[in-house]
C-alpha atoms as a PDB file:
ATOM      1  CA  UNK A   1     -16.617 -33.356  -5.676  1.00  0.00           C
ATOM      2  CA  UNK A   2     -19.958 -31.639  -6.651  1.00  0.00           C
ATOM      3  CA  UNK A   3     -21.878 -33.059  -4.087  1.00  0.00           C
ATOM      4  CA  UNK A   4     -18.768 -31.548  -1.711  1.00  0.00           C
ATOM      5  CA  UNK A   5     -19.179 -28.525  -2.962  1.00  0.00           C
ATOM      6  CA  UNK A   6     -23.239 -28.650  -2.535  1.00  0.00           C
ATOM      7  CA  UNK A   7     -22.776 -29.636   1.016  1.00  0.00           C
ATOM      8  CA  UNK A   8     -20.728 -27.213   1.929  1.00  0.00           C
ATOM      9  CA  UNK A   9     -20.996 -24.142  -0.408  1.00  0.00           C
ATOM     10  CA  UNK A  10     -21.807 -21.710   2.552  1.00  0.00           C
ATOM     11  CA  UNK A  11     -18.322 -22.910   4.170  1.00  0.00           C
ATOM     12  CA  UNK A  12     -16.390 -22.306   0.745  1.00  0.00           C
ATOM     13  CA  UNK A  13     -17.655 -18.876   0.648  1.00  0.00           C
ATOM     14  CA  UNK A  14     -16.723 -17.648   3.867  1.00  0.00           C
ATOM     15  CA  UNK A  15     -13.173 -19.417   2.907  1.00  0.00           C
ATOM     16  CA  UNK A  16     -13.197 -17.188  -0.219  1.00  0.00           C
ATOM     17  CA  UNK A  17     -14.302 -13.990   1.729  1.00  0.00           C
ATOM     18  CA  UNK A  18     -11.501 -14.703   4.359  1.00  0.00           C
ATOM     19  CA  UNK A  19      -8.818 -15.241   1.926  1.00  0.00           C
ATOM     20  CA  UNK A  20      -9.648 -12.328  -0.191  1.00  0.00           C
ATOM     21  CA  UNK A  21      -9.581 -10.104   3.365  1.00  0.00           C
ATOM     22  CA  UNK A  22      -6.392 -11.015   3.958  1.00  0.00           C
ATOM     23  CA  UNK A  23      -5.032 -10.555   0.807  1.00  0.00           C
ATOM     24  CA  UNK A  24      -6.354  -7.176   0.351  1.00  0.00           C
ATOM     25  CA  UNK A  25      -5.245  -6.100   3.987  1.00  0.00           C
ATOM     26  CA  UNK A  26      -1.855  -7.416   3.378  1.00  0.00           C
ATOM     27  CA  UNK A  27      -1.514  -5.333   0.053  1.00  0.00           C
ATOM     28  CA  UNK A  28      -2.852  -2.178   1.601  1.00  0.00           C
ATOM     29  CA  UNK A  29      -0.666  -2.087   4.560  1.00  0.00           C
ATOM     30  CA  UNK A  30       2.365  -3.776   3.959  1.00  0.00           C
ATOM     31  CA  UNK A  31       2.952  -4.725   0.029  1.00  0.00           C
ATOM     32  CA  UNK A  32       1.937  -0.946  -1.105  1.00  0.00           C
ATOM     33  CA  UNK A  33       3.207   1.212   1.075  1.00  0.00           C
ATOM     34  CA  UNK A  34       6.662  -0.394   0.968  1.00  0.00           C
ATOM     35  CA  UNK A  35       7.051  -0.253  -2.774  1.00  0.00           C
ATOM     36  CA  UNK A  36       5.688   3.782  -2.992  1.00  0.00           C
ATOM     37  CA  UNK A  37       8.476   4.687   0.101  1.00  0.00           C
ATOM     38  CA  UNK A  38      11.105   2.523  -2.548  1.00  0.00           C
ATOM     39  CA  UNK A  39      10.101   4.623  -5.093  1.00  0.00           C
ATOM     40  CA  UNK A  40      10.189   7.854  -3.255  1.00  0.00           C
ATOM     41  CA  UNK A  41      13.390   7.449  -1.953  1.00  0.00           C
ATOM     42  CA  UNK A  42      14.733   6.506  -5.436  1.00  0.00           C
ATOM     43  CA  UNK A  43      13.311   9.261  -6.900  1.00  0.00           C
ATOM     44  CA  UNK A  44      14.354  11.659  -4.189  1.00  0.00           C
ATOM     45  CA  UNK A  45      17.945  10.907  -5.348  1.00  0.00           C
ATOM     46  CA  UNK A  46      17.606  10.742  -8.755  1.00  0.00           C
ATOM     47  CA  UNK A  47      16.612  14.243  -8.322  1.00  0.00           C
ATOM     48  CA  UNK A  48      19.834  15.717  -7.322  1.00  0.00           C
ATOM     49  CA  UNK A  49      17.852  17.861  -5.372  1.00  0.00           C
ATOM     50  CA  UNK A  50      19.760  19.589  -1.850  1.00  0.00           C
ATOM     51  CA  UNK A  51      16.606  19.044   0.082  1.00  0.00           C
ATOM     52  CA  UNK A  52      16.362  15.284  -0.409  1.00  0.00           C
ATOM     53  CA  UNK A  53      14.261  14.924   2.814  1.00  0.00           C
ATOM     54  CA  UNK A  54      11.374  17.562   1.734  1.00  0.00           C
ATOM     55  CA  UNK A  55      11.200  16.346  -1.858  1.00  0.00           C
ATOM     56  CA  UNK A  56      10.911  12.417  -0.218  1.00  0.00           C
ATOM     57  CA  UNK A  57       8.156  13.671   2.548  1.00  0.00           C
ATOM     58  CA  UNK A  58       6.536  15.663  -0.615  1.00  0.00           C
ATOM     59  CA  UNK A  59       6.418  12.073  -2.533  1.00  0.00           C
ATOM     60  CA  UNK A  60       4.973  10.233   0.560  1.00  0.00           C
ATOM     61  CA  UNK A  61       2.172  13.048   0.644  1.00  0.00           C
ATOM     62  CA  UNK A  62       1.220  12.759  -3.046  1.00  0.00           C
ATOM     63  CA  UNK A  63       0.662   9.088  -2.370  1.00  0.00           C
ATOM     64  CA  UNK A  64      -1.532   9.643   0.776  1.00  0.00           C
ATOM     65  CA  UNK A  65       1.236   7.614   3.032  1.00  0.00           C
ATOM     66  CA  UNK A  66       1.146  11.106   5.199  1.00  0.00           C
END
């Protein structure tokens, strides 16, 4: 296994580099923004408020999703 790993470190890395990418762009545009709309909406109704929409669209812009 070490001698794998010796062989072939430069391969591993870019592996690593990759996976990491793809992680991090799959949290930033999908994983994130879904869970701050969630709790935007939820707290839009919680709330009570008449203008439901403007307080949700005001929650979207503290988060930076607008």
């Amino acid at each position: 296994m070490k001698k794998f790993i010796q062989e072939n470190w430069f391969k591993i890395g870019l592996l690593a580099i990759l996976v990491v990418s793809v992680a991090s762009a799959f949290y930033l545009f999908e994983y994130r923004p879904t869970k701050i709309k969630e709790r935007c909406f939820a707290d839009a109704h919680l709330a009570k408020n008449t203008i439901i929409n403007a307080y949700y669209n005001d929650c979207l812009m503290r988060f930076g999703l607008k």
